[in-house]
Structures are given as structure tokens and as C-alpha cells.
C-alpha atoms as a PDB file:
ATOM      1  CA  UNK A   1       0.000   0.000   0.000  1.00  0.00           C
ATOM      2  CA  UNK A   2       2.823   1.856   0.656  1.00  0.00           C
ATOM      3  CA  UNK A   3       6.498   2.922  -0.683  1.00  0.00           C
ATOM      4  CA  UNK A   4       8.065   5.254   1.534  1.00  0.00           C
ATOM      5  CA  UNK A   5       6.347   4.212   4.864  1.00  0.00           C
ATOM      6  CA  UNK A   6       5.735   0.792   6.941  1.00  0.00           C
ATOM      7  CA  UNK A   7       2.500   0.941   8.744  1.00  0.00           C
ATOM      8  CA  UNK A   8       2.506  -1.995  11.627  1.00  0.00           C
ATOM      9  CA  UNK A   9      -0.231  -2.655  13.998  1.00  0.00           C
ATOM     10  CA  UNK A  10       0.259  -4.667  16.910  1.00  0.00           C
ATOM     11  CA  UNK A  11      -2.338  -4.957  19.648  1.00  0.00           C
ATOM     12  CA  UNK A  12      -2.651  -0.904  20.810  1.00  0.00           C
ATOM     13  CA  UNK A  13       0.645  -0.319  19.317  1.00  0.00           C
ATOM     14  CA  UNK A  14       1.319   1.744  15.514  1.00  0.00           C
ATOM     15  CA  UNK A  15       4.590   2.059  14.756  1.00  0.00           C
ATOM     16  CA  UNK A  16       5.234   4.486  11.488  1.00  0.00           C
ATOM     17  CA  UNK A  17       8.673   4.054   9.738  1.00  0.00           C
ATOM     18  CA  UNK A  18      10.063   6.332   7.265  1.00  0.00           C
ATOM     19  CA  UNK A  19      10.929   3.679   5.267  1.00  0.00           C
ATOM     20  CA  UNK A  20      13.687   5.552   2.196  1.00  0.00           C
ATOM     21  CA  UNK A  21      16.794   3.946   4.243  1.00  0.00           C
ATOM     22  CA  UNK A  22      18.634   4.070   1.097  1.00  0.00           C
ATOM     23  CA  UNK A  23      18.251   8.085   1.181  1.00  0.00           C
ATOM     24  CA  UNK A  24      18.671   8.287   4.356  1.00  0.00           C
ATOM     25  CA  UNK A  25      14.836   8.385   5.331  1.00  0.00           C
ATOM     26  CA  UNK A  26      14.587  11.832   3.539  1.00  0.00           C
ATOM     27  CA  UNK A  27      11.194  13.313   3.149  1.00  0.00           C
ATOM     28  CA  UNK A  28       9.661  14.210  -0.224  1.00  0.00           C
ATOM     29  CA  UNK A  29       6.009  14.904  -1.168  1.00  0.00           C
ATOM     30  CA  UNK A  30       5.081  11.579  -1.529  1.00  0.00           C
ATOM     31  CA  UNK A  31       6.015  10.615   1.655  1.00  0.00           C
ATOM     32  CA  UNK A  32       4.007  13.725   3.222  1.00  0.00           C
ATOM     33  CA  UNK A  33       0.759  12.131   1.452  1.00  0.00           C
ATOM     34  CA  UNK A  34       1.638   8.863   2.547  1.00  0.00           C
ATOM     35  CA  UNK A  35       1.663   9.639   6.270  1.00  0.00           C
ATOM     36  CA  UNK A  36      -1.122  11.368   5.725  1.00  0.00           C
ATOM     37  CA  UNK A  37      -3.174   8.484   4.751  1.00  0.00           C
ATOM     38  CA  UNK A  38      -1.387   6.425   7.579  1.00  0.00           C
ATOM     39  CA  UNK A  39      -2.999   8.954   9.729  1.00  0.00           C
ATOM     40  CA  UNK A  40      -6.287   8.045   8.341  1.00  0.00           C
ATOM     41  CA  UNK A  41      -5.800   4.789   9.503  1.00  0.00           C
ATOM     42  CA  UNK A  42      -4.654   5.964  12.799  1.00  0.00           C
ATOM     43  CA  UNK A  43      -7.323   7.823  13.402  1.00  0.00           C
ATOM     44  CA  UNK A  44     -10.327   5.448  12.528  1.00  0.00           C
ATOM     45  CA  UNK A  45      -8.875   2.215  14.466  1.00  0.00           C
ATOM     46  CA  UNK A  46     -10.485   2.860  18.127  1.00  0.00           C
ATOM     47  CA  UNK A  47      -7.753   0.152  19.136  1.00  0.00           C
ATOM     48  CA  UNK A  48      -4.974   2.324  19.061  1.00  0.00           C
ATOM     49  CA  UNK A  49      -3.584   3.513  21.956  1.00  0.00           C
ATOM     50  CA  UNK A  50       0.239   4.673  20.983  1.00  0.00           C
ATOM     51  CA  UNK A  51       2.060   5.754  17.870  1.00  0.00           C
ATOM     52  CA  UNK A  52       5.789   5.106  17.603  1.00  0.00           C
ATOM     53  CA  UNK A  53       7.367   6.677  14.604  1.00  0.00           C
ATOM     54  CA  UNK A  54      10.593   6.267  13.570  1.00  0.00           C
ATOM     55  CA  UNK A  55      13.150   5.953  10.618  1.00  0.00           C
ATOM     56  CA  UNK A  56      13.822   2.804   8.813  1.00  0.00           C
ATOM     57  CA  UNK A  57      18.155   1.513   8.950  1.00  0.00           C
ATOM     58  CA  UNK A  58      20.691   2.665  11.946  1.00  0.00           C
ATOM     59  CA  UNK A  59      21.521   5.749  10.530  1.00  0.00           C
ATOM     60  CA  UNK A  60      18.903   8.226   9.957  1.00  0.00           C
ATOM     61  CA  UNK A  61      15.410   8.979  11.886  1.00  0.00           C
ATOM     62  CA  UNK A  62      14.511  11.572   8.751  1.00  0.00           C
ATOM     63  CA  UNK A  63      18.032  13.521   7.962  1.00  0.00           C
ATOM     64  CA  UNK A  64      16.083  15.949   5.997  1.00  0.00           C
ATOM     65  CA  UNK A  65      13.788  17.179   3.042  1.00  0.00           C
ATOM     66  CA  UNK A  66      14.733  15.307  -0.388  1.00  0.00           C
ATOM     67  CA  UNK A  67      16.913  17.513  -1.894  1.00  0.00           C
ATOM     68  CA  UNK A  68      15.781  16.985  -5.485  1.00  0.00           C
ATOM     69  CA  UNK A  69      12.483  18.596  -4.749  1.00  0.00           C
ATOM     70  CA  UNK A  70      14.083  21.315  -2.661  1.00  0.00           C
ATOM     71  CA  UNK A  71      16.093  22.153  -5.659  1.00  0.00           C
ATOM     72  CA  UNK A  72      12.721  22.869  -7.321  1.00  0.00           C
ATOM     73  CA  UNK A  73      11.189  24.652  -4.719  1.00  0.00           C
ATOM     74  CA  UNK A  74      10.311  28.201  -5.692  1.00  0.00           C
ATOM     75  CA  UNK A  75       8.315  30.831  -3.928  1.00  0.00           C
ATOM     76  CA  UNK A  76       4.740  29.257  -5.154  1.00  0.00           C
ATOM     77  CA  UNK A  77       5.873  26.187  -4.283  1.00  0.00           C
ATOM     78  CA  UNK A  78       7.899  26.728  -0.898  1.00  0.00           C
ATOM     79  CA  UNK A  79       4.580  27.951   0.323  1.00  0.00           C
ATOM     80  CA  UNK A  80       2.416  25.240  -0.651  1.00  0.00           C
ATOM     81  CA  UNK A  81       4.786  22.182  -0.059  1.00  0.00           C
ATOM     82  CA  UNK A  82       5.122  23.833   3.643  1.00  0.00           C
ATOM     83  CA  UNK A  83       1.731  24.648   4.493  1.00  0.00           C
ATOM     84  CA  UNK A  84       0.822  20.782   3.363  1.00  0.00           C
ATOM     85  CA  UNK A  85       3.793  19.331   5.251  1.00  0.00           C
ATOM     86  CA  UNK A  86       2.645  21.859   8.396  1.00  0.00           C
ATOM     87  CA  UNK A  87      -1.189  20.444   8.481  1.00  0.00           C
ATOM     88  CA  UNK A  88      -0.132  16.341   8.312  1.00  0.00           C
ATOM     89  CA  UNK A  89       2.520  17.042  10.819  1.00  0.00           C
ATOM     90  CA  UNK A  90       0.449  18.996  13.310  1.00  0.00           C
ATOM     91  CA  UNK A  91      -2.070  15.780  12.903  1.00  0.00           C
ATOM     92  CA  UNK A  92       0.360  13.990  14.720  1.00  0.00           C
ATOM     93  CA  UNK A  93       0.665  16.118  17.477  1.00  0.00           C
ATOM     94  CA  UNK A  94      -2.708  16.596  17.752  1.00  0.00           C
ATOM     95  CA  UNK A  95      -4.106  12.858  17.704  1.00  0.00           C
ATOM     96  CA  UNK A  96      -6.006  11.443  20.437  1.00  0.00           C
ATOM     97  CA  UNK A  97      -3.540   9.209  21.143  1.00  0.00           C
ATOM     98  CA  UNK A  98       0.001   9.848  22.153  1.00  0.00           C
ATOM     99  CA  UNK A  99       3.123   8.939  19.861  1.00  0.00           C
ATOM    100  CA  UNK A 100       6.925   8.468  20.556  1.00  0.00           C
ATOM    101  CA  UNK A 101       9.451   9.373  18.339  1.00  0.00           C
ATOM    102  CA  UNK A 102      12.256   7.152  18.273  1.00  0.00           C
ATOM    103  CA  UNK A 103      15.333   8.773  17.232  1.00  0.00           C
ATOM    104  CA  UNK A 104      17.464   6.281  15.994  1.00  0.00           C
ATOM    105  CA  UNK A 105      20.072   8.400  13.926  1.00  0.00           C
ATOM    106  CA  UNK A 106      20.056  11.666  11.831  1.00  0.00           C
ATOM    107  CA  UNK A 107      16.927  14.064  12.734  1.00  0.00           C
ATOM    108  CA  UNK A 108      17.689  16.951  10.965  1.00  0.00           C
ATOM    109  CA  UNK A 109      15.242  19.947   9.213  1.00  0.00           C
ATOM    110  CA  UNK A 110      11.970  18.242   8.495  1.00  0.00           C
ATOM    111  CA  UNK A 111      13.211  15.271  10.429  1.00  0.00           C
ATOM    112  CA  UNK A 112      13.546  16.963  13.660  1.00  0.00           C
ATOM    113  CA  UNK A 113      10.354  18.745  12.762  1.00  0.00           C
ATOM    114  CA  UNK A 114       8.891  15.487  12.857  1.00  0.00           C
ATOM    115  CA  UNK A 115       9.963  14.301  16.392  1.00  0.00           C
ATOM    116  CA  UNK A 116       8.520  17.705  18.028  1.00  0.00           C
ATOM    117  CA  UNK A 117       5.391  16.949  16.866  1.00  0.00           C
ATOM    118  CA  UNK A 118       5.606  13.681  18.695  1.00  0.00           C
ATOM    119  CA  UNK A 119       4.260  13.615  22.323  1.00  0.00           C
ATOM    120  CA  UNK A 120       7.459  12.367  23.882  1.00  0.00           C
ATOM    121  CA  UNK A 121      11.160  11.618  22.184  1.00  0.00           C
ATOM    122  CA  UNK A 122      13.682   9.370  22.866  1.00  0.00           C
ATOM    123  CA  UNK A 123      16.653   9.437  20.872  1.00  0.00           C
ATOM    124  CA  UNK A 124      19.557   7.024  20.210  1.00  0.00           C
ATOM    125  CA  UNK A 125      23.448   7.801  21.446  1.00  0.00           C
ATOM    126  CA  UNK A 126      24.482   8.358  18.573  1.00  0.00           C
ATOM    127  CA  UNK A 127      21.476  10.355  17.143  1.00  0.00           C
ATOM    128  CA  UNK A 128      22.086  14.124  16.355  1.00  0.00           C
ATOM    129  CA  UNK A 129      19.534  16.734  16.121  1.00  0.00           C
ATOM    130  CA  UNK A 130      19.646  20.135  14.145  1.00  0.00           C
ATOM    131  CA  UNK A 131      17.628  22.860  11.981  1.00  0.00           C
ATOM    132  CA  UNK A 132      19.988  22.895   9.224  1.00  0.00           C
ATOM    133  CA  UNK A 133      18.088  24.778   6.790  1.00  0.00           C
ATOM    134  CA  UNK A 134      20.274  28.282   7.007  1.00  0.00           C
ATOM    135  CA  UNK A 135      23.467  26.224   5.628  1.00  0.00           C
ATOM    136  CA  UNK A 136      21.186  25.992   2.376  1.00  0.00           C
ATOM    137  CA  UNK A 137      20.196  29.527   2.217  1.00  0.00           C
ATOM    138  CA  UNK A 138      15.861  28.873   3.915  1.00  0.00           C
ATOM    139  CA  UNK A 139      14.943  28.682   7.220  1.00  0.00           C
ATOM    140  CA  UNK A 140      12.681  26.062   8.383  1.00  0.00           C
ATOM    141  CA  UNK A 141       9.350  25.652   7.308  1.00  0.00           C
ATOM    142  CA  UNK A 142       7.641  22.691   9.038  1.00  0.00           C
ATOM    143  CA  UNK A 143       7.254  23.947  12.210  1.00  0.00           C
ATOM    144  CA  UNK A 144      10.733  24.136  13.289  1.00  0.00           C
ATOM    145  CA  UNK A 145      10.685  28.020  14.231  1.00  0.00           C
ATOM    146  CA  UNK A 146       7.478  27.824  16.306  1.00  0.00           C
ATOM    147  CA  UNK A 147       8.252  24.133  18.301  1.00  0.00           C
ATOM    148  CA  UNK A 148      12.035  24.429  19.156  1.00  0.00           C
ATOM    149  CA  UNK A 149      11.521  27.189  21.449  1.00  0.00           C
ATOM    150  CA  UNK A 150       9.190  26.100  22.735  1.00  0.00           C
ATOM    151  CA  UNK A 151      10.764  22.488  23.821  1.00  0.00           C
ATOM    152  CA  UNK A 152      14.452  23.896  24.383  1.00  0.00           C
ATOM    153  CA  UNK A 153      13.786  27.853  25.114  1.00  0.00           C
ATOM    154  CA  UNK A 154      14.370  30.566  22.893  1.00  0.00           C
ATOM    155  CA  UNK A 155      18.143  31.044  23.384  1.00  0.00           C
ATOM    156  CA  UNK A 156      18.560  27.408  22.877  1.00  0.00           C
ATOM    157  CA  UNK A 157      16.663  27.423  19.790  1.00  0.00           C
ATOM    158  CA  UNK A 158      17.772  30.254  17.936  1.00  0.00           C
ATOM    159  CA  UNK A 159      21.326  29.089  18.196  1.00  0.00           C
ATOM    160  CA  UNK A 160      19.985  25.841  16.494  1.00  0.00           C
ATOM    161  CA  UNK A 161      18.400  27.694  13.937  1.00  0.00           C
ATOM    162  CA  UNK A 162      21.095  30.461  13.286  1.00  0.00           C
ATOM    163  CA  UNK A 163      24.259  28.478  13.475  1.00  0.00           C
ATOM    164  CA  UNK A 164      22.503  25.550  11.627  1.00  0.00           C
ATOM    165  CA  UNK A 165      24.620  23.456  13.975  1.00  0.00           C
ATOM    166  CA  UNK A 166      23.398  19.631  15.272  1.00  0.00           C
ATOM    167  CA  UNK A 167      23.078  18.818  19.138  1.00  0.00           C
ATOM    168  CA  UNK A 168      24.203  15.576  19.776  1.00  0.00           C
ATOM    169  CA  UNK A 169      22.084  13.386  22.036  1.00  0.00           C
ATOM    170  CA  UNK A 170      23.122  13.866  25.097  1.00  0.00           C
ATOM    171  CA  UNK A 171      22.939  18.152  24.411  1.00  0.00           C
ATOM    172  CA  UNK A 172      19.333  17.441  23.313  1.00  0.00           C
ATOM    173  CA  UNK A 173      18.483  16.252  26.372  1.00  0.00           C
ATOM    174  CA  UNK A 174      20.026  18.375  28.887  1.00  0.00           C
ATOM    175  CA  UNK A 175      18.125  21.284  26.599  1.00  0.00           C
ATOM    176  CA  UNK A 176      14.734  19.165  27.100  1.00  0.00           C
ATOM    177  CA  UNK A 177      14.883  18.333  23.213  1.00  0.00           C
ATOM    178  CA  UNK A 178      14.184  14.703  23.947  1.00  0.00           C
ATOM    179  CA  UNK A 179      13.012  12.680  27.265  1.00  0.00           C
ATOM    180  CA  UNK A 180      15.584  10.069  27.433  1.00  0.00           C
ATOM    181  CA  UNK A 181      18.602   9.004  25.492  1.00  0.00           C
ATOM    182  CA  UNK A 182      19.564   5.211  25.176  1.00  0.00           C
ATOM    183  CA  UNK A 183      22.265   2.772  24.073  1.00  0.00           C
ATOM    184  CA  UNK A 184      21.247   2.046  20.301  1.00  0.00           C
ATOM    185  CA  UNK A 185      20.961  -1.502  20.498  1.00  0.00           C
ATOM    186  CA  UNK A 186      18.023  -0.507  23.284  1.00  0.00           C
ATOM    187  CA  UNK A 187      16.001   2.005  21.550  1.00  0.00           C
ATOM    188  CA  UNK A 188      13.385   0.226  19.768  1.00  0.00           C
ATOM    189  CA  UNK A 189      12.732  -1.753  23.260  1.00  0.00           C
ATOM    190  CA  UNK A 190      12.997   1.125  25.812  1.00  0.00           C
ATOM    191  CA  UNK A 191      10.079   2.959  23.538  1.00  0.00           C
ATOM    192  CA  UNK A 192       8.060  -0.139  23.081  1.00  0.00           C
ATOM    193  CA  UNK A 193       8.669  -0.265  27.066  1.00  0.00           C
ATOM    194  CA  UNK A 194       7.300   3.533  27.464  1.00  0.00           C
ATOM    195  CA  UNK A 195       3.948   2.768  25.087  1.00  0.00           C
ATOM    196  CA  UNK A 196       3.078  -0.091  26.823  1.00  0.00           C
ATOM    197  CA  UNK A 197       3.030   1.973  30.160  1.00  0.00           C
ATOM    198  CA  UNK A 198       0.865   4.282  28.551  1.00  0.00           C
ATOM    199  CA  UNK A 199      -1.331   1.361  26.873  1.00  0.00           C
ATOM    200  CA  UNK A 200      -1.650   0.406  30.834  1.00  0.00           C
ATOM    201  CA  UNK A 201      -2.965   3.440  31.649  1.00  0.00           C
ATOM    202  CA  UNK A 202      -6.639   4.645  31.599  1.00  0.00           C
ATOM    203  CA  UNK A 203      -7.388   5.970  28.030  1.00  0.00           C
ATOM    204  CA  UNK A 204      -9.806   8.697  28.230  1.00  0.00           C
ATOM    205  CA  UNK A 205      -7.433  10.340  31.531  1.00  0.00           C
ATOM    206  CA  UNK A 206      -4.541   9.809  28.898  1.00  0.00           C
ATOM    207  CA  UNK A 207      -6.413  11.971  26.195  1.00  0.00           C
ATOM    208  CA  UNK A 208      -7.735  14.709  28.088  1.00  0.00           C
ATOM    209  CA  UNK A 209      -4.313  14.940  29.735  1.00  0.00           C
ATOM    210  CA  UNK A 210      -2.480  15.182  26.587  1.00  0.00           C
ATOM    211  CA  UNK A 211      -5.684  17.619  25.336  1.00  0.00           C
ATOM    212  CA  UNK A 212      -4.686  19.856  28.269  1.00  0.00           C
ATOM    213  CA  UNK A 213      -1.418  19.970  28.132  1.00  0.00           C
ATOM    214  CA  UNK A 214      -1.170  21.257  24.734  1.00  0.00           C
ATOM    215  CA  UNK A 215      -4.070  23.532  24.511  1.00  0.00           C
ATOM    216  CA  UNK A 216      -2.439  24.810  27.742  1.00  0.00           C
ATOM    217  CA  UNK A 217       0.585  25.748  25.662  1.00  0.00           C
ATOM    218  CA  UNK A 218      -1.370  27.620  23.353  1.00  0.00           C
ATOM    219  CA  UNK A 219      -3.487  29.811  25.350  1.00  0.00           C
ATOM    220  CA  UNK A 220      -3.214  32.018  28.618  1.00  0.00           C
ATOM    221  CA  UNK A 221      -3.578  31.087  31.615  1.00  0.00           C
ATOM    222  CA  UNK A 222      -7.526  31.807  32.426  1.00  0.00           C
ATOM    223  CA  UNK A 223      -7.783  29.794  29.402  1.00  0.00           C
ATOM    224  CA  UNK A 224      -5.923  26.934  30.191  1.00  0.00           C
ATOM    225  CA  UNK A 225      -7.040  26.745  33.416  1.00  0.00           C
ATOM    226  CA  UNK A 226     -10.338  26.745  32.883  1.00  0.00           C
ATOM    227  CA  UNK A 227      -9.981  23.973  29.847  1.00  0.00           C
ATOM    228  CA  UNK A 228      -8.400  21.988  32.603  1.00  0.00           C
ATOM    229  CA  UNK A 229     -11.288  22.032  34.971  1.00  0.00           C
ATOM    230  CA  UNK A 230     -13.350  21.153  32.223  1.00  0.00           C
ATOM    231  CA  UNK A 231     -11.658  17.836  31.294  1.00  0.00           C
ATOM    232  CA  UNK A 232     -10.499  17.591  34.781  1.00  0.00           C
ATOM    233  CA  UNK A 233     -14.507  17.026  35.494  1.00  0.00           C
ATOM    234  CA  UNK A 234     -15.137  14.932  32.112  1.00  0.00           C
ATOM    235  CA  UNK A 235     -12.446  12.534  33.538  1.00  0.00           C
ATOM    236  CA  UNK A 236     -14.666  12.194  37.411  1.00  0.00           C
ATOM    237  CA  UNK A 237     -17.435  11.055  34.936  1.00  0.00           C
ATOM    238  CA  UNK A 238     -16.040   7.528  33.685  1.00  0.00           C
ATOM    239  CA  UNK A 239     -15.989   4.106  34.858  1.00  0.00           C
ATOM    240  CA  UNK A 240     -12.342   4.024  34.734  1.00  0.00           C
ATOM    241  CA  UNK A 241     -12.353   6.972  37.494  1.00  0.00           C
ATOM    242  CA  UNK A 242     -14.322   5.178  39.285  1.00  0.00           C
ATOM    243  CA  UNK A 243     -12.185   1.841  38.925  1.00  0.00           C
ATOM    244  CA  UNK A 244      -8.786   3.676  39.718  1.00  0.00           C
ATOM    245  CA  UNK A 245     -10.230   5.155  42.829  1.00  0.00           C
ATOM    246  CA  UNK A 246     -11.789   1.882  43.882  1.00  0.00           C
ATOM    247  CA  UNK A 247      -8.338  -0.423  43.389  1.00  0.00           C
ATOM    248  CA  UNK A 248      -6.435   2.167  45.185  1.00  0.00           C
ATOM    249  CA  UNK A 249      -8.968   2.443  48.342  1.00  0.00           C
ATOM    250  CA  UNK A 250      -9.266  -1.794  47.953  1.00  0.00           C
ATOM    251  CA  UNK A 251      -5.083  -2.390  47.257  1.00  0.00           C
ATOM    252  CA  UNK A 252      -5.533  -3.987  43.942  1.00  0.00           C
ATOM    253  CA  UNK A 253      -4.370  -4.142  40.604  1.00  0.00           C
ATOM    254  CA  UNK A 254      -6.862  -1.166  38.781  1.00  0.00           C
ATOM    255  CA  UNK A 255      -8.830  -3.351  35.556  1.00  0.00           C
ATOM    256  CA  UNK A 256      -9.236   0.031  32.999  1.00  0.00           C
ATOM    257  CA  UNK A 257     -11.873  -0.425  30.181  1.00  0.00           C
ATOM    258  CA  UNK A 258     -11.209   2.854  28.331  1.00  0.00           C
ATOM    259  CA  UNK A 259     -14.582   3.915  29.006  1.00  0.00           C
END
């Protein structure tokens, strides 16, 4: 169904691959459209608790836009292939569920745009993260300018961005760029680890947290506050509320039904 993706499902589990190893997991248009219809996918299989997304190979997460169709990128069409990459991108942070990025190698331009949309991040040892896109003459256009500083502060960022210079791991997480960092050979398992902690966890409290959080970000804070409260009190309404408070009062394991 695919060519530049792998779409697997396994129990409440996605995992997304950028799957263009041979170009180092590169982004073009095509790929854009194809997570988009992943997405689809995503979105209409009530199952699904977690996304991981990651990069097919050892060396590369995303390391970038495909440079071909940069080359060809004019004004007209530096607007249009942005805004489209913006909206499927911002789908991902904005799903129900929460993903993972894991950063197995290279996330650079688009490809670091890509893990900040993600929920949470954990990144490789030997990963390295950077906004590249000054080297070449643009700046980014994916969300980079509006997510780094927010994750990493905006001294932080606009170094990234000016300089055009990768963090390695370890700087991206003493910044707050990613959560954890791991030993290569443990990435895929330490973020298959994380989702099924999440997967343990009521569903509905996991959604209207992750709702808050982020519309919390975007607003003030009467606004955020008060969006809070309200899914604060949508949460007190469902049998898994009910449950959690119950096992905890009767010392036993909680049995969630997402509902």
C-alpha cells in the first residue's frame, strides 16, 4: 500500500517508519501524502492507543527534506509544499492518542520537525539533532521556528536555527529536546517499554491529559485553566475513574476499560 512508509499494527501499538533507508529516510512529497493516509488509519482504528514513529536503517530517523524537490522549490511552491507538510505534521501532534518518536540516527530539518510533533522523544546515542536549513540559504518551514523554542527555550533554539549546527544526544536532552537518550541496540525496546506503560494506563485520563497539556501551551492562563477544569470534570465522569479510585482504596491491581 505503501512505498516510503511501513505501517505496523500490533495490539494498541502503531509504529510508522520512514521507510527511504537508502536516502537516508529523507522526506519528499510523496512521503508527506503517505503519512497522511497512515494517519487516516490511525485515526479510525479505536484500538490504538500509541504511535511510535521512527526511521527505517541505523543511521537516519529523517536527515532531511529530499533535496531533489528542494532544488525545485520556488516561492509558489515553498509555500504550498510547507503549508501541506505543516497540516499532516500537526495531525500527529494533535491525535487522540500519544506517539513516541524514536530517534534512531540523523533528525535533521523536516526530520527533527517530525519528532517535536511527537508527544514524547527518545533518541539514540548516537542520534544528532539540528535545523539545518540556514546552511542551504531557507529557514525552516515545518514547524521548526514555532516548536524548538518552545521544547528547548528561545536562546537554545535560535542558536539551532542560526548556526545551523546539530546537538548531539546527550545536548538534546540536557536542553529538554528529547526525554531520554539510550544505548542504540536498546532504543526500539525502551520505547516499546514507554507505550506499553501508557497502553496500561486509563485511556480517556490519557487523552484529556495530553488535550490539556497542549491547549495549555497555546493559550493564557484563564484559558488553560479553565480547559483543565473542564476535562479535569469529564475525567470524574467515567468508569475508569471510578475503577482507579476503587483499586487504590481496595489495594488492587486497577482493571481500565477505556470507558
Amino acid at each position: 500500500m505503501f512505498e516510503n512508509i511501513l505501517l505496523e499494527i500490533d495490539g494498541a501499538i502503531a509504529t510508522l517508519t520512514i521507510n527511504r533507508p537508502d536516502k537516508r529516510n529523507a522526506v519528499n512529497n510523496d512521503t508527506v501524502e503517505e503519512i497522511g493516509k497512515a494517519l487516516d488509519q490511525i485515526e479510525a482504528d479505536p484500538g490504538l492507543r500509541v504511535l511510535i514513529l521512527t526511521g527505517a536503517g541505523e543511521k537516519a530517523f529523517v536527515a532531511g527534506a529530499d533535496i531533489g524537490e528542494l532544488d525545485r522549490r520556488d516561492t509558489l511552491l515553498g509555500r504550498s509544499e510547507t503549508r501541506r507538510r505543516q497540516e499532516v505534521y500537526t495531525r500527529i501532534e494533535q491525535l487522540e492518542i500519544p506517539s513516541i518518536a524514536a530517534v534512531n540516527g540523523w533528525a535533521l530539518g523536516t526530520g527533527l520537525e517530525l519528532a517535536m510533533v511527537c508527544t514524547l522523544r527518545i533518541a539514540s546515542a548516537k542520534a544528532k539533532m539540528g535545523q539545518p536549513e540556514v546552511k542551504l540559504g531557507i529557514i525552516p518551514g515545518a514547524g521548526g521556528t514555532y516548536r524548538l523554542p518552545r521544547l528547548v527555550g528561545m536562546g537554545r533554539a535560535l542558536e539551532m536555527i542560526l548556526t545551523g549546527e546539530p546537538v548531539t544526544a546527550e545536548e538534546a536532552l540536557a536542553m529538554g529536546l528529547v526525554n531520554r537518550v539510550v544505548p542504540p541496540e536498546n532504543l526500539m525496546e525502551e520505547v516499546r517499554t514507554l507505550a506499553e506503560t501508557i497502553v496500561s494506563r486509563p485511556k480517556l485520563a490519557v487523552q484529556y491529559a495530553k488535550e490539556a497539556v497542549l491547549r495549555c501551551v497555546e493559550t493564557g492562563l484563564a484559558q488553560g485553566l479553565a480547559h483543565e477544569s473542564y476535562l479535569h470534570a469529564l475525567s470524574c465522569g467515567t468508569q475508569d475513574k471510578k475503577e482507579g479510585v476503587a483499586s487504590f482504596l481496595e489495594k488492587r491491581t486497577a482493571k481500565f476499560t477505556g470507558k
